[in-house]
PDB file of N, CA and C in Angstrom:
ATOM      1  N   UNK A   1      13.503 -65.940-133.749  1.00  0.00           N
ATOM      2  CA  UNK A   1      14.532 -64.967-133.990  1.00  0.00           C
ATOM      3  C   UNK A   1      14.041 -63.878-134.945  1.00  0.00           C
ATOM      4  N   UNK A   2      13.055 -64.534-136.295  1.00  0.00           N
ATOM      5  CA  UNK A   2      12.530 -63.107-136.884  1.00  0.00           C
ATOM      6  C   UNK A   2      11.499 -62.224-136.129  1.00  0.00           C
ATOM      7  N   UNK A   3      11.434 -62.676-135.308  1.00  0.00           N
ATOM      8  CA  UNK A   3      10.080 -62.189-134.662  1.00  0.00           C
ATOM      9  C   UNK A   3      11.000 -60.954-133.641  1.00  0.00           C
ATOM     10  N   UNK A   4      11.987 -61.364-132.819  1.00  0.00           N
ATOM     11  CA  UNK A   4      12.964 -60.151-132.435  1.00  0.00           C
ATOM     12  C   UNK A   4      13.721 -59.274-133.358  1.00  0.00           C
ATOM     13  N   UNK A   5      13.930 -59.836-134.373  1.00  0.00           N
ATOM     14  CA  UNK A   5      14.650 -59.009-135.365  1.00  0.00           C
ATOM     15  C   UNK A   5      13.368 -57.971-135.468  1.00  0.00           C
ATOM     16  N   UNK A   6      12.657 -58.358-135.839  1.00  0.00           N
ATOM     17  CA  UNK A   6      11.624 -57.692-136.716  1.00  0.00           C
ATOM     18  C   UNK A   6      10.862 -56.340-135.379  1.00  0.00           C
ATOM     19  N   UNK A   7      10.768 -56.829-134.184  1.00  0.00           N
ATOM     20  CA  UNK A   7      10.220 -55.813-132.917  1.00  0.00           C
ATOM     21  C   UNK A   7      11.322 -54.932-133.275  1.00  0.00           C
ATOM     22  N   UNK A   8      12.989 -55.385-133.006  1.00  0.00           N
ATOM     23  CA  UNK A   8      13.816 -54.405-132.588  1.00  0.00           C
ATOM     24  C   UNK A   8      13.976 -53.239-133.818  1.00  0.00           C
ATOM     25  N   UNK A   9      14.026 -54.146-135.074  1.00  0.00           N
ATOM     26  CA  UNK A   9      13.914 -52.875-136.186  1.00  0.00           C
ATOM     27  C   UNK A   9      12.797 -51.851-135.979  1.00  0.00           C
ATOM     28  N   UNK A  10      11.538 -52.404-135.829  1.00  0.00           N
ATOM     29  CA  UNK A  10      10.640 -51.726-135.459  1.00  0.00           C
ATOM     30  C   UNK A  10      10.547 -50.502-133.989  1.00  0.00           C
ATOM     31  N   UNK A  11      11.260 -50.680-133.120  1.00  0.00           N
ATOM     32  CA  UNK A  11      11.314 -50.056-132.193  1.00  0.00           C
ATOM     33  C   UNK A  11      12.626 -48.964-132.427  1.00  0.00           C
ATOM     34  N   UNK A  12      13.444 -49.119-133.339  1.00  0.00           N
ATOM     35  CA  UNK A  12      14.512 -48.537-133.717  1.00  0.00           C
ATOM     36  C   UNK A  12      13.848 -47.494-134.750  1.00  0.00           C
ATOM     37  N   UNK A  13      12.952 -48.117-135.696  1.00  0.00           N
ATOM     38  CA  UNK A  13      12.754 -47.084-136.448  1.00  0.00           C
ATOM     39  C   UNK A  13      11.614 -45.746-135.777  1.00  0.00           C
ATOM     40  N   UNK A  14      10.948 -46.205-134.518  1.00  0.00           N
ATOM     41  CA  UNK A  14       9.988 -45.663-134.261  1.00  0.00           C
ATOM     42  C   UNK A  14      10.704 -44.231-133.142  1.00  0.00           C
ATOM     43  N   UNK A  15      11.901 -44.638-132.312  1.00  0.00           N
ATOM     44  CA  UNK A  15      12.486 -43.964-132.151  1.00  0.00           C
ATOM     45  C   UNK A  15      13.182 -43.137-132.941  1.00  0.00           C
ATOM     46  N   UNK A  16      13.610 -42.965-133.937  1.00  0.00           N
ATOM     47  CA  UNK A  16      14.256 -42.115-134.854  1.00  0.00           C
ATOM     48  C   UNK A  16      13.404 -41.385-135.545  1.00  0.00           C
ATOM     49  N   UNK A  17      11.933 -41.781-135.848  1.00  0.00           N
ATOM     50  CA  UNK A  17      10.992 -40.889-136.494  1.00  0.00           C
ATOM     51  C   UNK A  17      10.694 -39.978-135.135  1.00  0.00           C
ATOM     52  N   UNK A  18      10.282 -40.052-133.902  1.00  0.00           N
ATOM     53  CA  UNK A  18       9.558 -39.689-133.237  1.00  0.00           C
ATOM     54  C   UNK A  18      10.922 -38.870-132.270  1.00  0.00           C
ATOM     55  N   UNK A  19      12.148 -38.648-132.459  1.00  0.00           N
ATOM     56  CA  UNK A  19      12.699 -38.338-132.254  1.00  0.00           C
ATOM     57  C   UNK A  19      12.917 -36.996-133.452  1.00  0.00           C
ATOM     58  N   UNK A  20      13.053 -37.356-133.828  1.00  0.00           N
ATOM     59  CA  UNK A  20      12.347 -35.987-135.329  1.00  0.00           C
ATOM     60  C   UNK A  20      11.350 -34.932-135.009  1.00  0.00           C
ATOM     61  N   UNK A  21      10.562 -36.211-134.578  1.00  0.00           N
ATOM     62  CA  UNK A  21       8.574 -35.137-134.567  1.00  0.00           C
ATOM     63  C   UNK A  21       9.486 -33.899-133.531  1.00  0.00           C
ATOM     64  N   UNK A  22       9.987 -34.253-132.269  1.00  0.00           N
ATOM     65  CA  UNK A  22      10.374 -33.307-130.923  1.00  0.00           C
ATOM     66  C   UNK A  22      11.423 -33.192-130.660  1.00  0.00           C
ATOM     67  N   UNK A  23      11.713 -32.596-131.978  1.00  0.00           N
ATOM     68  CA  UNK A  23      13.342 -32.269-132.292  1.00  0.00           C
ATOM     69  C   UNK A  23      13.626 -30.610-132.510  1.00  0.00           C
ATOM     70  N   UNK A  24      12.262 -30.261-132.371  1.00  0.00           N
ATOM     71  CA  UNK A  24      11.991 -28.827-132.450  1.00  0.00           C
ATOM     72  C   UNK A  24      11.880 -27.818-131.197  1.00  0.00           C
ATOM     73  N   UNK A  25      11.854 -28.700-130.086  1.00  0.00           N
ATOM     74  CA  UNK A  25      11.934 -27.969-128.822  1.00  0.00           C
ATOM     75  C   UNK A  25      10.149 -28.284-128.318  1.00  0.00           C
ATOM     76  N   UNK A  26      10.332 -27.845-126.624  1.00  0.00           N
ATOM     77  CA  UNK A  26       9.643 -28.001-126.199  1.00  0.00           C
ATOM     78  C   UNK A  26       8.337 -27.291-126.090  1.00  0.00           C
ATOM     79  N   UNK A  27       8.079 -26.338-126.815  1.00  0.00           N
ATOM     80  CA  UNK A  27       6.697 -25.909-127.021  1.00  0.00           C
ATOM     81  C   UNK A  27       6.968 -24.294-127.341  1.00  0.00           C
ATOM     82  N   UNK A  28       5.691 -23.592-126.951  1.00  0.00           N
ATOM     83  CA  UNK A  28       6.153 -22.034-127.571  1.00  0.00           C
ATOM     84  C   UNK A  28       5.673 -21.537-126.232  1.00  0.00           C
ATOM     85  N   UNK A  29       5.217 -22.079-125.078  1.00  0.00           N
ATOM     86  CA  UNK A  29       5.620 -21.254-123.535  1.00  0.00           C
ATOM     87  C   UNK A  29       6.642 -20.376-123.235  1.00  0.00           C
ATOM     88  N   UNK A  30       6.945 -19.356-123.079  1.00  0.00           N
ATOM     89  CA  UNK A  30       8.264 -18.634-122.866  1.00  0.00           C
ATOM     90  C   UNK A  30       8.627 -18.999-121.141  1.00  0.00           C
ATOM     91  N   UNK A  31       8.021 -19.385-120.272  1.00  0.00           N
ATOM     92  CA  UNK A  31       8.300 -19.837-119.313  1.00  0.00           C
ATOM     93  C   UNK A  31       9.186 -21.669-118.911  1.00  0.00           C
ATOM     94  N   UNK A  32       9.427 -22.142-120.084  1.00  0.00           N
ATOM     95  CA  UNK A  32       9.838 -23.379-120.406  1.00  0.00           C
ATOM     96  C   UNK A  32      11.776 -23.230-120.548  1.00  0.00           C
ATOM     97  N   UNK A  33      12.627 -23.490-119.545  1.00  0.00           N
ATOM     98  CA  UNK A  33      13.955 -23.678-119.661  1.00  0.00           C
ATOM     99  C   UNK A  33      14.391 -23.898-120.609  1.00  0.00           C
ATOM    100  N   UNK A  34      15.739 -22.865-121.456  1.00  0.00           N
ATOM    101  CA  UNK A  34      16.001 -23.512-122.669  1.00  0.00           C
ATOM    102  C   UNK A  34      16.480 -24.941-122.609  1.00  0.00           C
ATOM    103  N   UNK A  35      16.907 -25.513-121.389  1.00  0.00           N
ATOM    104  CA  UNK A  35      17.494 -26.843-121.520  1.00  0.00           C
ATOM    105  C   UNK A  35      16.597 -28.287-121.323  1.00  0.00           C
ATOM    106  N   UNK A  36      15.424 -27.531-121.284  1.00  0.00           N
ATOM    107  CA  UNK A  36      14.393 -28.846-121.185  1.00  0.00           C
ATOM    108  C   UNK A  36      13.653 -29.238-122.737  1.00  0.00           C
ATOM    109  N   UNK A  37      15.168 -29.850-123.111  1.00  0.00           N
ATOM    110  CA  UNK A  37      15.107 -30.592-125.082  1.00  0.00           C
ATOM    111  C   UNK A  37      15.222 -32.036-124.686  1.00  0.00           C
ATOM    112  N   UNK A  38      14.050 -32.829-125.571  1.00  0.00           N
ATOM    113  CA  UNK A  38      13.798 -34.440-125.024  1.00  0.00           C
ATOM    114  C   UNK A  38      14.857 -35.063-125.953  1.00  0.00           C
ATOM    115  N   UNK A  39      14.947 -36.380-125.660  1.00  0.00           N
ATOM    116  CA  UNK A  39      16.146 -37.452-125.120  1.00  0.00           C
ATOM    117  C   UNK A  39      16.705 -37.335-126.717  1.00  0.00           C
ATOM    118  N   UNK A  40      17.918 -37.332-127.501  1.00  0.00           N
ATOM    119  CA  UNK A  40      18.178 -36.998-128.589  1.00  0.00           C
ATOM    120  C   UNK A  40      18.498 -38.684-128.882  1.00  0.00           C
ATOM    121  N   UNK A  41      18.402 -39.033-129.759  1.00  0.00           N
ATOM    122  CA  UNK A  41      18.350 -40.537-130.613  1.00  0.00           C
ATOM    123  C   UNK A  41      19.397 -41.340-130.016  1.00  0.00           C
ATOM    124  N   UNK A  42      20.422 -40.536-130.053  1.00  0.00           N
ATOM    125  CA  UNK A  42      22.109 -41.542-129.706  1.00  0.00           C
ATOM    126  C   UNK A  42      21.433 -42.237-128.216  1.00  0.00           C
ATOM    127  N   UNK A  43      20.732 -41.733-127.643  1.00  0.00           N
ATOM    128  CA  UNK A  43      20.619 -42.362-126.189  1.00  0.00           C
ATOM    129  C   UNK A  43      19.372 -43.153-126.352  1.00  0.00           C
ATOM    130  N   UNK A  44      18.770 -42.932-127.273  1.00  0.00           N
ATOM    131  CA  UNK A  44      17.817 -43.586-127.494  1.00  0.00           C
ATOM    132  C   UNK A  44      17.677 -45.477-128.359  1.00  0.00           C
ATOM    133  N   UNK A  45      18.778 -45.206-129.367  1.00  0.00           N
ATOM    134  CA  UNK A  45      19.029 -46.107-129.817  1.00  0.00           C
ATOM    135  C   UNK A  45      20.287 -46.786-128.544  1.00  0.00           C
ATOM    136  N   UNK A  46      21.037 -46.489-127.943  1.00  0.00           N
ATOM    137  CA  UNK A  46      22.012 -46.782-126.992  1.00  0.00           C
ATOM    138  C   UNK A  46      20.991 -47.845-126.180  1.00  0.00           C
ATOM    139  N   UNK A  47      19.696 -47.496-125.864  1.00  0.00           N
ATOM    140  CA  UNK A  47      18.804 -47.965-124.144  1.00  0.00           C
ATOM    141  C   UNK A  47      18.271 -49.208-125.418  1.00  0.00           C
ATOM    142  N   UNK A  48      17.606 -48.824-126.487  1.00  0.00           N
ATOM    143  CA  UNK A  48      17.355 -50.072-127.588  1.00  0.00           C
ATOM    144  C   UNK A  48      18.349 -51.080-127.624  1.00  0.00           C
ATOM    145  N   UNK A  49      19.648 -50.825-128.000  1.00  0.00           N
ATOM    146  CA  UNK A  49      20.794 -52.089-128.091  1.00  0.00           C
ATOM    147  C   UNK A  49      21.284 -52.620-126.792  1.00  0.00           C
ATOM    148  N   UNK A  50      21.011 -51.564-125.606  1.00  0.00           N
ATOM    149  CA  UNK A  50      21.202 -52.149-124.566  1.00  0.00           C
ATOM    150  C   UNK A  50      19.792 -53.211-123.579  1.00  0.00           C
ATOM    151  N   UNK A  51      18.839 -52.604-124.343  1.00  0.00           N
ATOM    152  CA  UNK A  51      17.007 -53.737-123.557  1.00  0.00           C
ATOM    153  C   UNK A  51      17.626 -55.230-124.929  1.00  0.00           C
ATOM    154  N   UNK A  52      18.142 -54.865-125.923  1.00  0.00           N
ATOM    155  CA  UNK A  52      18.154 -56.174-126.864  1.00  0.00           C
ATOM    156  C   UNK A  52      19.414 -56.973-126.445  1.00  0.00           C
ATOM    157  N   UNK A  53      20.691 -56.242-125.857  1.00  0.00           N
ATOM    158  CA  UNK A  53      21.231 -57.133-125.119  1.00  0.00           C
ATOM    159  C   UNK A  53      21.092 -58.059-124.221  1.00  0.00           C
ATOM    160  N   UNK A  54      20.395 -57.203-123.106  1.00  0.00           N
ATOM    161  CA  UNK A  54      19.699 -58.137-122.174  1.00  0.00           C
ATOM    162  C   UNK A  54      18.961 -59.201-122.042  1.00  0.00           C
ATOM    163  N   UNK A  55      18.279 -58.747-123.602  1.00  0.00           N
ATOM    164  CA  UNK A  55      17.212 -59.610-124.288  1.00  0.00           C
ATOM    165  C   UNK A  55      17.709 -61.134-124.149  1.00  0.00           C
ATOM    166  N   UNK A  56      18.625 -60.751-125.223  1.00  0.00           N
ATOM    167  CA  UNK A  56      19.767 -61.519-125.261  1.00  0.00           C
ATOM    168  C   UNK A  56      20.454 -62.494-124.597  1.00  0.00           C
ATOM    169  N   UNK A  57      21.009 -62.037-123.250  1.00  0.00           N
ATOM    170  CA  UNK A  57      21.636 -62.818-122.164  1.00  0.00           C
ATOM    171  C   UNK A  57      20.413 -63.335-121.175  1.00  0.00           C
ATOM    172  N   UNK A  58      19.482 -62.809-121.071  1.00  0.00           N
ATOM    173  CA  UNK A  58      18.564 -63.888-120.253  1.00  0.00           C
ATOM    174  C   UNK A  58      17.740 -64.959-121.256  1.00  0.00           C
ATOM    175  N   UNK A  59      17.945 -64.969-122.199  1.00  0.00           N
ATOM    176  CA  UNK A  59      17.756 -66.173-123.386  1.00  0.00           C
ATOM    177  C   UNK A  59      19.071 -66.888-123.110  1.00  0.00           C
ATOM    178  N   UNK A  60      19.779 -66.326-123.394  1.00  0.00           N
ATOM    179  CA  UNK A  60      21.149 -67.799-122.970  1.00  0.00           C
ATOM    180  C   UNK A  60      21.051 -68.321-121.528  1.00  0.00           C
ATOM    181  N   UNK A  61      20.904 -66.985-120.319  1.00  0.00           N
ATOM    182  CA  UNK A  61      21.120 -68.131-119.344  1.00  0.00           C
ATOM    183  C   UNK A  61      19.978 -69.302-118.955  1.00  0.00           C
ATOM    184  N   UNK A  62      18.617 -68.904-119.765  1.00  0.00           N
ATOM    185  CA  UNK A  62      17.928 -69.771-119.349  1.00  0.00           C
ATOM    186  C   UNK A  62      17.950 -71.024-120.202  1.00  0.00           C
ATOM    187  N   UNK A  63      18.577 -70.762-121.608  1.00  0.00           N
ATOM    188  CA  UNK A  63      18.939 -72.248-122.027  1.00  0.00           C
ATOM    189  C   UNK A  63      20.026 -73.128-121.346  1.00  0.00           C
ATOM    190  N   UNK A  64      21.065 -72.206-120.978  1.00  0.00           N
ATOM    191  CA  UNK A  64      22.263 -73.285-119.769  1.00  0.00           C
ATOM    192  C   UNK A  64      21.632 -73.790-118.751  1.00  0.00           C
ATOM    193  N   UNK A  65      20.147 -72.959-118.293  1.00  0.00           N
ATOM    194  CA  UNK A  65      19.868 -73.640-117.199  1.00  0.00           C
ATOM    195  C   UNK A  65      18.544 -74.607-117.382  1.00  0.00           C
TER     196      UNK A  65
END
């Protein structure tokens, strides 16, 4: 269990720094769409609590089974 605690903090914090680094837009091309800005944290941490859910429920069903 520390060993998941310890990945998911880790994968949480690595998203939120690196979500920072390219938080500035996508480059200085003037040919680049203003709407092509990468994945902003909320969805990022969202797909994290949702891979640790999963995590989660296929650890239980394989202990019931």
């Amino acid at each position: 269990m520390k060993k998941l605690l310890s990945i998911l903090t880790l994968s949480v914090c690595m998203m939120v720094v690196s979500t920072e680094a390219f938080a500035f837009g996508p480059g200085f091309d003037p040919d680049v769409p203003p709407y092509a800005a990468p994945i902003d944290e909320g969805l990022g941490i969202l797909a994290v609590i949702g891979l640790a859910y999963g995590a989660w429920a296929y650890k239980k069903r394989e202990a019931t089974a």
